[in-house]
Structure formats: structure tokens, C-alpha cells
N, C-alpha and C. Protein backbone atom coordinates (compact mmCIF):
# COMPACT_ATOMS: atom_id res chain seq x y z
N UNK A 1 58.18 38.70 -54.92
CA UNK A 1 57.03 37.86 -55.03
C UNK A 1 56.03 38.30 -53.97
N UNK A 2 54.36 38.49 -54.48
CA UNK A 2 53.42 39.09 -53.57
C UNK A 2 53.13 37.71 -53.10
N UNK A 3 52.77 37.82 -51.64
CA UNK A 3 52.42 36.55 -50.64
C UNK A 3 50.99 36.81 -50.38
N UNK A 4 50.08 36.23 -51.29
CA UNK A 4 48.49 36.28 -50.61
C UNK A 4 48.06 35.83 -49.37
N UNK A 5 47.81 36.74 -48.98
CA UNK A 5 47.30 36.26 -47.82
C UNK A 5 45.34 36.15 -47.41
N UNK A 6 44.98 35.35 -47.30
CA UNK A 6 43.55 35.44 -47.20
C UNK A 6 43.23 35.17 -45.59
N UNK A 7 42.14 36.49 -45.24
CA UNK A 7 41.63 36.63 -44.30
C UNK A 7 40.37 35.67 -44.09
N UNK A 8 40.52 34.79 -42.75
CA UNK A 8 39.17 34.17 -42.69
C UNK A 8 38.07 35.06 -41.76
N UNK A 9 36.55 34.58 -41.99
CA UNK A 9 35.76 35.81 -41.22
C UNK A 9 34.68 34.86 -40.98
N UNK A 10 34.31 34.57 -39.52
CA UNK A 10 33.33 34.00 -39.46
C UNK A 10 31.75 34.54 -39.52
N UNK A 11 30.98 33.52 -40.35
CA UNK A 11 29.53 33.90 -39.79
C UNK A 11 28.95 32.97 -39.27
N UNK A 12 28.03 33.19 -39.06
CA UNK A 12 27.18 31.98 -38.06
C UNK A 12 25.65 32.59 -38.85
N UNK A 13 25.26 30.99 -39.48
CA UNK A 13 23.46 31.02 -39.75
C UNK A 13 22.68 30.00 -39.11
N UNK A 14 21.15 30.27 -38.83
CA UNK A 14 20.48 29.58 -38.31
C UNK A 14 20.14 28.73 -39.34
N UNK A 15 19.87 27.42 -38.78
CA UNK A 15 19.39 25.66 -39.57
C UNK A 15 18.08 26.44 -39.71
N UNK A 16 17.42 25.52 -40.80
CA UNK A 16 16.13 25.78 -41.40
C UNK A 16 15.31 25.69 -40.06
N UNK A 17 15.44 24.63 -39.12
CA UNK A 17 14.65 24.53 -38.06
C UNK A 17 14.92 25.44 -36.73
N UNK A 18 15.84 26.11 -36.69
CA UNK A 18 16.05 27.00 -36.23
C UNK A 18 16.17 26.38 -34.99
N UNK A 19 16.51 25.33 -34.28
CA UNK A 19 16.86 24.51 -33.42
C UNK A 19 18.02 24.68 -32.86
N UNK A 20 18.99 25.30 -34.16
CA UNK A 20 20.69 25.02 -34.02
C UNK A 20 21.03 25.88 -34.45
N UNK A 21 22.24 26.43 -34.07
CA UNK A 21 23.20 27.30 -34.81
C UNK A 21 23.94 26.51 -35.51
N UNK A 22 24.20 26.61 -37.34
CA UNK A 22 25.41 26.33 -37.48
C UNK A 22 26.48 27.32 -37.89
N UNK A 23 27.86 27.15 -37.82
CA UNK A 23 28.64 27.80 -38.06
C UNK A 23 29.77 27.49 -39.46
N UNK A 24 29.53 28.44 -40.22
CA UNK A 24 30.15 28.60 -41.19
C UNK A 24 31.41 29.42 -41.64
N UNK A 25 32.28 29.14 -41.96
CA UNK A 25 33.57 29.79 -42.38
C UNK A 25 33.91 30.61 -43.66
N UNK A 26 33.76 31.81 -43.70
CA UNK A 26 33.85 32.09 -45.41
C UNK A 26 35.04 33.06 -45.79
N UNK A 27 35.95 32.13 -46.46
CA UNK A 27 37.34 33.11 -46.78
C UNK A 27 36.91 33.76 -47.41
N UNK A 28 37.90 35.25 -47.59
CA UNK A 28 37.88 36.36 -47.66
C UNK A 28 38.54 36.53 -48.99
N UNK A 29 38.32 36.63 -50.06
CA UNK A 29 38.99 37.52 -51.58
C UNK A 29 40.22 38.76 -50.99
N UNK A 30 39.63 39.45 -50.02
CA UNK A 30 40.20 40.84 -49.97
C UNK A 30 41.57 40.89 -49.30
N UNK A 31 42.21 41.60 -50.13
CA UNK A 31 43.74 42.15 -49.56
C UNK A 31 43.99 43.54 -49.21
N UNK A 32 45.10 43.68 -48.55
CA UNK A 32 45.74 45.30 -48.66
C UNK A 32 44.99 45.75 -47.28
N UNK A 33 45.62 47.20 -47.17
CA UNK A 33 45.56 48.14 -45.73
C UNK A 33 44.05 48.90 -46.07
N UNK A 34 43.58 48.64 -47.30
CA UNK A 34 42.51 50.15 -47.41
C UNK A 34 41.13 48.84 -47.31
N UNK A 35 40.30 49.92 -47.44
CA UNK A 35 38.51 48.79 -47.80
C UNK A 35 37.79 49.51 -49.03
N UNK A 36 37.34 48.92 -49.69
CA UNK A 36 36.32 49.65 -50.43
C UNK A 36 34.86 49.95 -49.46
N UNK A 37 34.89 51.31 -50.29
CA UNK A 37 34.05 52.35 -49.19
C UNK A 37 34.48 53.30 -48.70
N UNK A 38 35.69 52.79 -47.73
CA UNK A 38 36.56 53.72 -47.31
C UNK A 38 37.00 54.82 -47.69
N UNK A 39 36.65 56.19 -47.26
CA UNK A 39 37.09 58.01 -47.52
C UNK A 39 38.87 57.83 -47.21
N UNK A 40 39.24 58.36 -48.30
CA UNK A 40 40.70 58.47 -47.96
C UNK A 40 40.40 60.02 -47.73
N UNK A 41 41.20 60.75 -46.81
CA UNK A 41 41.71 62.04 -46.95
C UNK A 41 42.03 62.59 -48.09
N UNK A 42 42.85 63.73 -48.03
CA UNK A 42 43.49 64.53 -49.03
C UNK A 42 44.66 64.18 -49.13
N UNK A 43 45.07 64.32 -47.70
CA UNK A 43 47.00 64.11 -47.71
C UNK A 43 46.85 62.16 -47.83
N UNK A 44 46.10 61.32 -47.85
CA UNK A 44 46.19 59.84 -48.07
C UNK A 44 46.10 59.86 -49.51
N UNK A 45 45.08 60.50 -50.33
CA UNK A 45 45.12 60.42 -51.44
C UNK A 45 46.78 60.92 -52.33
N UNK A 46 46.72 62.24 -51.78
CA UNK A 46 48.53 62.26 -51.96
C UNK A 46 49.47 61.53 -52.42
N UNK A 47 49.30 61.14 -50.57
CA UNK A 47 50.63 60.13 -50.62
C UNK A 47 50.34 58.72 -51.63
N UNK A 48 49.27 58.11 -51.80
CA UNK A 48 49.16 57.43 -52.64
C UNK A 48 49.74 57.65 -53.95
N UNK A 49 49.16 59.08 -54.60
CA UNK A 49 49.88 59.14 -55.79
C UNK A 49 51.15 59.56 -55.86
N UNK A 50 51.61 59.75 -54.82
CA UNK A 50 52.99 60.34 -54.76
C UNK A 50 54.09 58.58 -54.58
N UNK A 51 53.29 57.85 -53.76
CA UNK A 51 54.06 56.61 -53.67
C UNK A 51 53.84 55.44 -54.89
N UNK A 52 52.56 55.92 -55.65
CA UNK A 52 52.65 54.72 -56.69
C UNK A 52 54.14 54.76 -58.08
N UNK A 53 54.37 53.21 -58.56
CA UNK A 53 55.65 53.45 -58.89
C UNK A 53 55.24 54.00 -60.40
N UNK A 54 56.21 54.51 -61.44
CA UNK A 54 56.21 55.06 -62.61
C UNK A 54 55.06 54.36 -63.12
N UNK A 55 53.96 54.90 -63.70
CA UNK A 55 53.60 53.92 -65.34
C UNK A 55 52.27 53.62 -64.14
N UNK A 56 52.08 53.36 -62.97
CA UNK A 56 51.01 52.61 -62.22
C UNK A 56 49.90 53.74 -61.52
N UNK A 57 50.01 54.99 -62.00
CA UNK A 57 49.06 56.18 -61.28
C UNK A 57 48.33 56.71 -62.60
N UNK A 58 46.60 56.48 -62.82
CA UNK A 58 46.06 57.22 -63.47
C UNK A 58 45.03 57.89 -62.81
N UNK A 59 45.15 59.04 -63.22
CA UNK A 59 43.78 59.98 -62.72
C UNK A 59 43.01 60.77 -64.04
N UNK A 60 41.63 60.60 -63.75
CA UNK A 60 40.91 61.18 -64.43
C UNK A 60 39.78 61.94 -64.12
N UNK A 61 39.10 62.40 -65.22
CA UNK A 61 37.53 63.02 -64.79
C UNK A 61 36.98 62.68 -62.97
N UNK A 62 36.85 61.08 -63.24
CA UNK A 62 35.86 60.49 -61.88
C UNK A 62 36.82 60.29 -60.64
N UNK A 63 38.35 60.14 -60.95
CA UNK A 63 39.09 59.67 -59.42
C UNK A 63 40.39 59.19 -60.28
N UNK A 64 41.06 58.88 -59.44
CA UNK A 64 42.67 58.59 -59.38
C UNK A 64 42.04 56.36 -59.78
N UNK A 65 43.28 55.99 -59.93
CA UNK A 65 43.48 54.57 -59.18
C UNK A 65 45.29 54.12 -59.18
N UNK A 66 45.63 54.12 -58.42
CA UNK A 66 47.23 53.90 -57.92
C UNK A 66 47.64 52.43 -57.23
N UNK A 67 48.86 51.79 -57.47
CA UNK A 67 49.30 51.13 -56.58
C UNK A 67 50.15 51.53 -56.04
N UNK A 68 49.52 50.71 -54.73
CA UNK A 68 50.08 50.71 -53.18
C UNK A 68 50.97 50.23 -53.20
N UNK A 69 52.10 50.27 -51.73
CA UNK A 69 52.73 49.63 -51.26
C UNK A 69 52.49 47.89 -50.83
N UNK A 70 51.11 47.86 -50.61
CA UNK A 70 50.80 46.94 -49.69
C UNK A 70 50.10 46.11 -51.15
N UNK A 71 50.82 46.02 -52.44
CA UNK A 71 50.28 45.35 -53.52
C UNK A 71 49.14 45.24 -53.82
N UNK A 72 48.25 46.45 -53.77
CA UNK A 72 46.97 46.38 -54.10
C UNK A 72 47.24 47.81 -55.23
N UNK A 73 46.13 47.25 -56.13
CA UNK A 73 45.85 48.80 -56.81
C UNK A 73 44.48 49.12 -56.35
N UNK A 74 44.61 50.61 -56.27
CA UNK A 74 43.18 51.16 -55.54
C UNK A 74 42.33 52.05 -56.63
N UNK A 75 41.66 52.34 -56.87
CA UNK A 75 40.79 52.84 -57.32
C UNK A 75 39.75 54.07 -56.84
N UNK A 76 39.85 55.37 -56.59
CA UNK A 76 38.73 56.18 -55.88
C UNK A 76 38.32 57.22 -56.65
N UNK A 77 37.22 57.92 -55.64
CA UNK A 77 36.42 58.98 -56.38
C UNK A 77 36.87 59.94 -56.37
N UNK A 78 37.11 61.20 -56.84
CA UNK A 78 37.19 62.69 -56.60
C UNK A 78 36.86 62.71 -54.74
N UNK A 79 35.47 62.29 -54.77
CA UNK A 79 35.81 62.43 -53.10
C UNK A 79 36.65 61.67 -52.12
N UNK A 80 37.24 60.64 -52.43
CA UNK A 80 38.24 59.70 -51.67
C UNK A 80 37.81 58.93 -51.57
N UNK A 81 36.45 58.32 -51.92
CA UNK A 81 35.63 57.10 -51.61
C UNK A 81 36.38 55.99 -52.60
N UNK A 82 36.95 55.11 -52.32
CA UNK A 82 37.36 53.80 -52.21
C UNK A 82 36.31 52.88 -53.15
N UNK A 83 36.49 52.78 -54.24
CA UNK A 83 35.35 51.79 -54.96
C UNK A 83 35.98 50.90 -56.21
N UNK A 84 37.05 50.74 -55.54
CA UNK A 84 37.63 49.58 -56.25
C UNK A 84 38.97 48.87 -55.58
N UNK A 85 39.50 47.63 -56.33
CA UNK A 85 40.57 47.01 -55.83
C UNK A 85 40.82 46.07 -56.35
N UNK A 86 42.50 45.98 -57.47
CA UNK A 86 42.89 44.91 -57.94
C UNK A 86 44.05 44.35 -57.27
N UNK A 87 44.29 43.01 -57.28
CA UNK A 87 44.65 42.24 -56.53
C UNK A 87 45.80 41.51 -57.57
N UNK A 88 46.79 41.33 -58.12
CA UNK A 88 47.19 40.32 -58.91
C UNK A 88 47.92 39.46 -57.93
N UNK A 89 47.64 38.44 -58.14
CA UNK A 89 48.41 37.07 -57.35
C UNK A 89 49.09 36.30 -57.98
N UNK A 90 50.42 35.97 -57.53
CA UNK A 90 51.61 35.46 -58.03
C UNK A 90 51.40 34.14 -58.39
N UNK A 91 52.13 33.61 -59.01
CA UNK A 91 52.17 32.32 -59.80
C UNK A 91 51.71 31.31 -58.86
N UNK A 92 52.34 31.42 -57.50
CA UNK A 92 52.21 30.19 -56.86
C UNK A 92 51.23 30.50 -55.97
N UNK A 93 50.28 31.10 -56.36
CA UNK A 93 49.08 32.04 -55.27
C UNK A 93 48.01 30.37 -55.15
N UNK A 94 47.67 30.36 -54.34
CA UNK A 94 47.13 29.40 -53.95
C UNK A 94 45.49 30.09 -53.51
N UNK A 95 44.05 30.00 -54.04
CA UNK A 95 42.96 30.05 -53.85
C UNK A 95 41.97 29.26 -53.34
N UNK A 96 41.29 28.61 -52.98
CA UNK A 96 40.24 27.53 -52.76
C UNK A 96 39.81 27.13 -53.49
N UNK A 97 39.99 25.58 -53.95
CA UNK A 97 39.48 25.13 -55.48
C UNK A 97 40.67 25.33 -56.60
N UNK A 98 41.28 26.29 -56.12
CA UNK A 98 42.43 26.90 -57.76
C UNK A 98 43.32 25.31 -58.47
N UNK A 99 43.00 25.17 -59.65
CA UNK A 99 43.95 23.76 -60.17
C UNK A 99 44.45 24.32 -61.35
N UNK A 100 44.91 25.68 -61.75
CA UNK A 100 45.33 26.18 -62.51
C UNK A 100 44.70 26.67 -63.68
N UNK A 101 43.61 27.01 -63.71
CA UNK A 101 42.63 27.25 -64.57
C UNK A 101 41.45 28.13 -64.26
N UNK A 102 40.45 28.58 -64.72
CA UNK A 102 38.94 29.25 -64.69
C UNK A 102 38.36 28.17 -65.12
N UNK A 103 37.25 27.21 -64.50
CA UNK A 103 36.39 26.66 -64.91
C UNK A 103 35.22 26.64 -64.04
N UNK A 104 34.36 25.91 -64.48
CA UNK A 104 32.91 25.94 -63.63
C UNK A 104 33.81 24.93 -62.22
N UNK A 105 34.66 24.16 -62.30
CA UNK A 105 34.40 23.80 -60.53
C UNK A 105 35.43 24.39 -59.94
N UNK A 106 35.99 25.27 -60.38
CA UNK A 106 36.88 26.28 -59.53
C UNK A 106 35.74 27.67 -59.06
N UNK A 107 35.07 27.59 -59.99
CA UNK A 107 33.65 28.96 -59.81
C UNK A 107 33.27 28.11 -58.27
N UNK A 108 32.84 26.99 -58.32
CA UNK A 108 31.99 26.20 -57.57
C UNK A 108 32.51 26.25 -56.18
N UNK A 109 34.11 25.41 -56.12
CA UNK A 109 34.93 25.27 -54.96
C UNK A 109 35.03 27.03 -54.65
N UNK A 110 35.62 27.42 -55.67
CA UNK A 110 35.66 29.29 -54.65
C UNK A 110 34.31 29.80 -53.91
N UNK A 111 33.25 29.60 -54.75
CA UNK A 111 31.96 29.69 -54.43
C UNK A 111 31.50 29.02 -52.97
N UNK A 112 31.55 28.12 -52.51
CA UNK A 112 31.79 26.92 -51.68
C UNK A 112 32.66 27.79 -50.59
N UNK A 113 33.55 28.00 -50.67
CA UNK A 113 34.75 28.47 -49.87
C UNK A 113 34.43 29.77 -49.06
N UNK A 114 33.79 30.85 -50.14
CA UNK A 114 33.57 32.55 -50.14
C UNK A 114 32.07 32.96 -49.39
N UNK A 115 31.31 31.76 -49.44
CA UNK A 115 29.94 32.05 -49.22
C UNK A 115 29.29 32.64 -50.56
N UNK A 116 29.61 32.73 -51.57
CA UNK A 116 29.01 33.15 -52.69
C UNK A 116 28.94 32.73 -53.75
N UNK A 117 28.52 32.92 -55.15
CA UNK A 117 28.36 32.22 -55.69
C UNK A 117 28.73 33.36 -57.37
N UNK A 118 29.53 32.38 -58.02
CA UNK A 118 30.51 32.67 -59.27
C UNK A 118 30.26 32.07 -60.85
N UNK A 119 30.18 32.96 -61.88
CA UNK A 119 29.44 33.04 -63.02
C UNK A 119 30.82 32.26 -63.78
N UNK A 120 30.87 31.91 -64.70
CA UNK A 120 32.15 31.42 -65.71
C UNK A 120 31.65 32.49 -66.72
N UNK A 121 32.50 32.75 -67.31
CA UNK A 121 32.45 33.50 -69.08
C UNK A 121 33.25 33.22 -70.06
N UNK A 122 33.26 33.07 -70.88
CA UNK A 122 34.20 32.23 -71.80
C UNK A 122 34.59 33.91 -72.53
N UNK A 123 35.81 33.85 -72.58
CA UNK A 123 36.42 35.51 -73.06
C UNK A 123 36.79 35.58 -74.73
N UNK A 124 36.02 36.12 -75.87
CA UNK A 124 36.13 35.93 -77.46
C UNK A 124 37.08 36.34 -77.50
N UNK A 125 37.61 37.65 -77.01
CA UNK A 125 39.54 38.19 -77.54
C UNK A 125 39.92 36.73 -77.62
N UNK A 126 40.45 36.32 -76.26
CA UNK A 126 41.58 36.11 -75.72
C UNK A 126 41.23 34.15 -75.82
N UNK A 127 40.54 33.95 -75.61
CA UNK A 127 39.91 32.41 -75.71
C UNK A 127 39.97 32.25 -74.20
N UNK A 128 39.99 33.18 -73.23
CA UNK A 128 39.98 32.04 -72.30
C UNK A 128 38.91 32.50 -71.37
N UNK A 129 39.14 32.14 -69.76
CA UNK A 129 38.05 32.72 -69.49
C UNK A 129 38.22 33.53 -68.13
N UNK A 130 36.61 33.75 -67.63
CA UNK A 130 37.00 34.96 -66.21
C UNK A 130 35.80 34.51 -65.56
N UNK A 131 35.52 34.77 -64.71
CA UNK A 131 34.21 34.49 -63.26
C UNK A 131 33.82 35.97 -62.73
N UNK A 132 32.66 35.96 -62.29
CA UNK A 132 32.40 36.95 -61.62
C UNK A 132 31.30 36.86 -60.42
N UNK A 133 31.33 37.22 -59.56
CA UNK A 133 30.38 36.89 -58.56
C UNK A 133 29.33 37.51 -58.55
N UNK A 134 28.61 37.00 -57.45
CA UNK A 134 26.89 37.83 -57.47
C UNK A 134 27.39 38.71 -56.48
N UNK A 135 26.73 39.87 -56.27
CA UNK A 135 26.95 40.79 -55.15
C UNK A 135 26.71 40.33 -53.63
N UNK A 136 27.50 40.40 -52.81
CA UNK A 136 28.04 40.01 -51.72
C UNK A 136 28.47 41.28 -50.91
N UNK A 137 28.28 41.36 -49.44
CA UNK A 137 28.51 41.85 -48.41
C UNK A 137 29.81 42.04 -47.96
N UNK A 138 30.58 43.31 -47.47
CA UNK A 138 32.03 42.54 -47.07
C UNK A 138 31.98 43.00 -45.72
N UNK A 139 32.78 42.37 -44.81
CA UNK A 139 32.75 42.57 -43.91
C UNK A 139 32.73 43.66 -42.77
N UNK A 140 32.67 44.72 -43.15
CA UNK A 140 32.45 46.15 -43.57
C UNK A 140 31.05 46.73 -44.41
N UNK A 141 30.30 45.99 -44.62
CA UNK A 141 29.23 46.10 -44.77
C UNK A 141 29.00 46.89 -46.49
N UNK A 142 30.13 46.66 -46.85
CA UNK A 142 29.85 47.02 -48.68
C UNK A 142 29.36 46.20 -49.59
N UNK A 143 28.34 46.32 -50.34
CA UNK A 143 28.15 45.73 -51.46
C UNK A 143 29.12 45.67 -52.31
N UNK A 144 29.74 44.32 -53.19
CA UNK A 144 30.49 44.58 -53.69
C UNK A 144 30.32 43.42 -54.82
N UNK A 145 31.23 43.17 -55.77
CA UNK A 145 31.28 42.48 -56.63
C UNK A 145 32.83 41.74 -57.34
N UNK A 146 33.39 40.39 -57.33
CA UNK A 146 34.96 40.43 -57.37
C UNK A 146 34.60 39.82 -58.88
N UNK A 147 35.67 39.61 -59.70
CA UNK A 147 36.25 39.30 -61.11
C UNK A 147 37.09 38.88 -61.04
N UNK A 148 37.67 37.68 -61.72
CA UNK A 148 38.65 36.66 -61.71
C UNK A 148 38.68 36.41 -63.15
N UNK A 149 39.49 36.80 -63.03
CA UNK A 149 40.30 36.63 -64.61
C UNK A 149 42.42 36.26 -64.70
N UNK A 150 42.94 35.45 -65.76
CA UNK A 150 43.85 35.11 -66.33
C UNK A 150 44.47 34.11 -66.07
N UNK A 151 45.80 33.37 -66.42
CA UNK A 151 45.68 32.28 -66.02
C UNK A 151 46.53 31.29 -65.22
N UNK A 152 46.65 32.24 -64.91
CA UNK A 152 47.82 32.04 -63.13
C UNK A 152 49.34 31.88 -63.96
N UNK A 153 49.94 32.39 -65.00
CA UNK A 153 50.92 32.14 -64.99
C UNK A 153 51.80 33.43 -64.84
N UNK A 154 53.02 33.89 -64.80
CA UNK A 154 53.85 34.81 -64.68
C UNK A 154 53.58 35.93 -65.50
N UNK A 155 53.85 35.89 -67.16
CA UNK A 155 52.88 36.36 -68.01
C UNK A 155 51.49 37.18 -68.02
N UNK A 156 50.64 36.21 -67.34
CA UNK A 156 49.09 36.51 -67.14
C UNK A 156 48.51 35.97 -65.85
N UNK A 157 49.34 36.90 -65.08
CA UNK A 157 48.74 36.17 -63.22
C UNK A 157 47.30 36.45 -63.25
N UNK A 158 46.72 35.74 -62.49
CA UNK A 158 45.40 35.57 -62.03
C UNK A 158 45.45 36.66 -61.23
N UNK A 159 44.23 37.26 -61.39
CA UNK A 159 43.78 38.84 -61.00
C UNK A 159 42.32 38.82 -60.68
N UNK A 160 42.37 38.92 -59.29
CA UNK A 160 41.04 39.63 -58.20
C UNK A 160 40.84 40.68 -58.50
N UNK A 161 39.72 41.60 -58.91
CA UNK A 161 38.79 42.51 -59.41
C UNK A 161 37.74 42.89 -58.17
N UNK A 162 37.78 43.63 -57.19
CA UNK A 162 36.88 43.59 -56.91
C UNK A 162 36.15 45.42 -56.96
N UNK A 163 35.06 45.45 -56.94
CA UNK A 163 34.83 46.56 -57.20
C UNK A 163 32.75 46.70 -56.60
N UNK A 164 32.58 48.00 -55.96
CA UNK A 164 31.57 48.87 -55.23
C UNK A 164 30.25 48.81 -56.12
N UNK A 165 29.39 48.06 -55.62
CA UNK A 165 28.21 47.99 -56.27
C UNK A 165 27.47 49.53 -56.00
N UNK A 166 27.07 50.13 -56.80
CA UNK A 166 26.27 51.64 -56.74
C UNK A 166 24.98 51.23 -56.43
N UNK A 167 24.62 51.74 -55.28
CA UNK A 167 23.27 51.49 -54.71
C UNK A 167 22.56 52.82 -54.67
């Protein structure tokens, strides 16, 4: 069983009157040892594909994407650049707002929680649905964009998407 762990990261914004600091708390989506952005080497890229398990390493035309050890799947370029990252979280994964579902006040409460702010989509395959955020900063200074999709059960764990806005 993967144990989410969410990183908290503070920021601090100025009041409209600029009188005060207030301070704000905004959990973190992101997991795992790597960042998006981040240049892997040659011998990192490697060992990545050399450590992902059977069935979980594709490479193509644009880059590899493998899972890690550290339960992330990664995603990179031909040059090692880091521009993606899926996340699946276990049944009993616990989020901000999460009541077992995708709806507009789980968008809201995560939204609320993340410092950002989260779209609903209602999904025609499948009937159900997924979120996606507006582009956001990470602490590391990437533009980025996360996706939330499935529906937290064993079957169809709920899955963090996050992935490198092209600027």
C-alpha cells in the first residue's frame, strides 16, 4: 500500500491594504524524489528504465516515462527534462476536501487547500468525472498543471496527473 504523503509549503501575501502580512498555507499535490523540470542525467535515466517493473517502461519518439521506486511514474524528454508525473493514490489516500468522489466541492475544498483553483468535467466514456487545474507555480518555480481523475476505489484509484506547461 502507497502512503501519500503531502508536503506543506508556505507562502505569505500582502492584505489588499498592505498594512499586514497574511500568511497562508498551501498543500502540495506533489510526490516522489524527482521535480518536474528537473534534467535527469544519462546514467539516472538508465537506471530508471532499468528499475521500472515489467509492463511499466514506455519509450518513444519524444522521451521515456517509467515507474519509480518512490511510486511515482515519471515522464521525460529525449533530453532528461522531467515534464510529467503520475501519482496513483491508494484507496484510503486521504486529500483535502476528498468524500469519495469528483465533484464541484471537492474541486472547491482542494482548490481552497492548494492555493488554486480546479475545473470539474463530466467524462462521456466512462460517466464519471475528472478536475483539472489552472496553471500554477511549484515550488521550484515550474509552471505546471495537475488532473484528477477516478474514483478512489482499488479498481480505479484516484490519480494525480500532473504535467509541464510549455512556455
Amino acid at each position: 500500500m502507497r502512503i501519500f504523503m503531502m508536503s506543506l509549503t508556505a507562502a505569505a501575501s500582502l492584505a489588499a491594504t498592505g498594512a499586514f502580512a497574511q500568511s497562508a498555507v498551501c498543500t502540495s499535490l506533489d510526490k516522489g524524489d524527482l521535480s518536474i523540470g528537473q534534467t535527469l542525467s544519462q546514467a539516472q535515466q538508465q537506471q530508471l528504465r532499468e528499475q521500472a517493473p515489467v509492463g511499466a517502461l514506455h519509450c518513444g519518439r519524444t522521451g521515456c516515462t517509467a515507474a519509480a521506486s518512490d511510486g511515482v511514474s515519471y515522464s521525460w524528454r529525449r533530453d532528461g527534462r522531467i515534464v510529467g508525473k503520475t501519482i496513483e493514490m491508494s484507496a484510503q489516500a486521504t486529500l483535502p476536501g476528498w468524500r469519495g468522489e469528483i465533484d464541484q466541492a471537492f474541486a472547491d475544498r482542494l482548490g481552497q487547500a492548494t492555493c488554486t483553483r480546479f475545473t470539474v468535467f463530466d467524462d462521456e466514456l466512462d460517466g464519471g468525472r475528472s478536475m483539472k487545474s489552472a496553471p500554477f507555480a511549484t515550488s521550484q518555480g515550474q509552471t505546471i498543471t495537475a488532473s484528477l481523475f477516478g474514483r478512489g476505489t482499488p479498481e480505479e484509484p484516484l490519480t494525480i496527473e500532473m504535467r509541464a506547461v510549455d512556455q
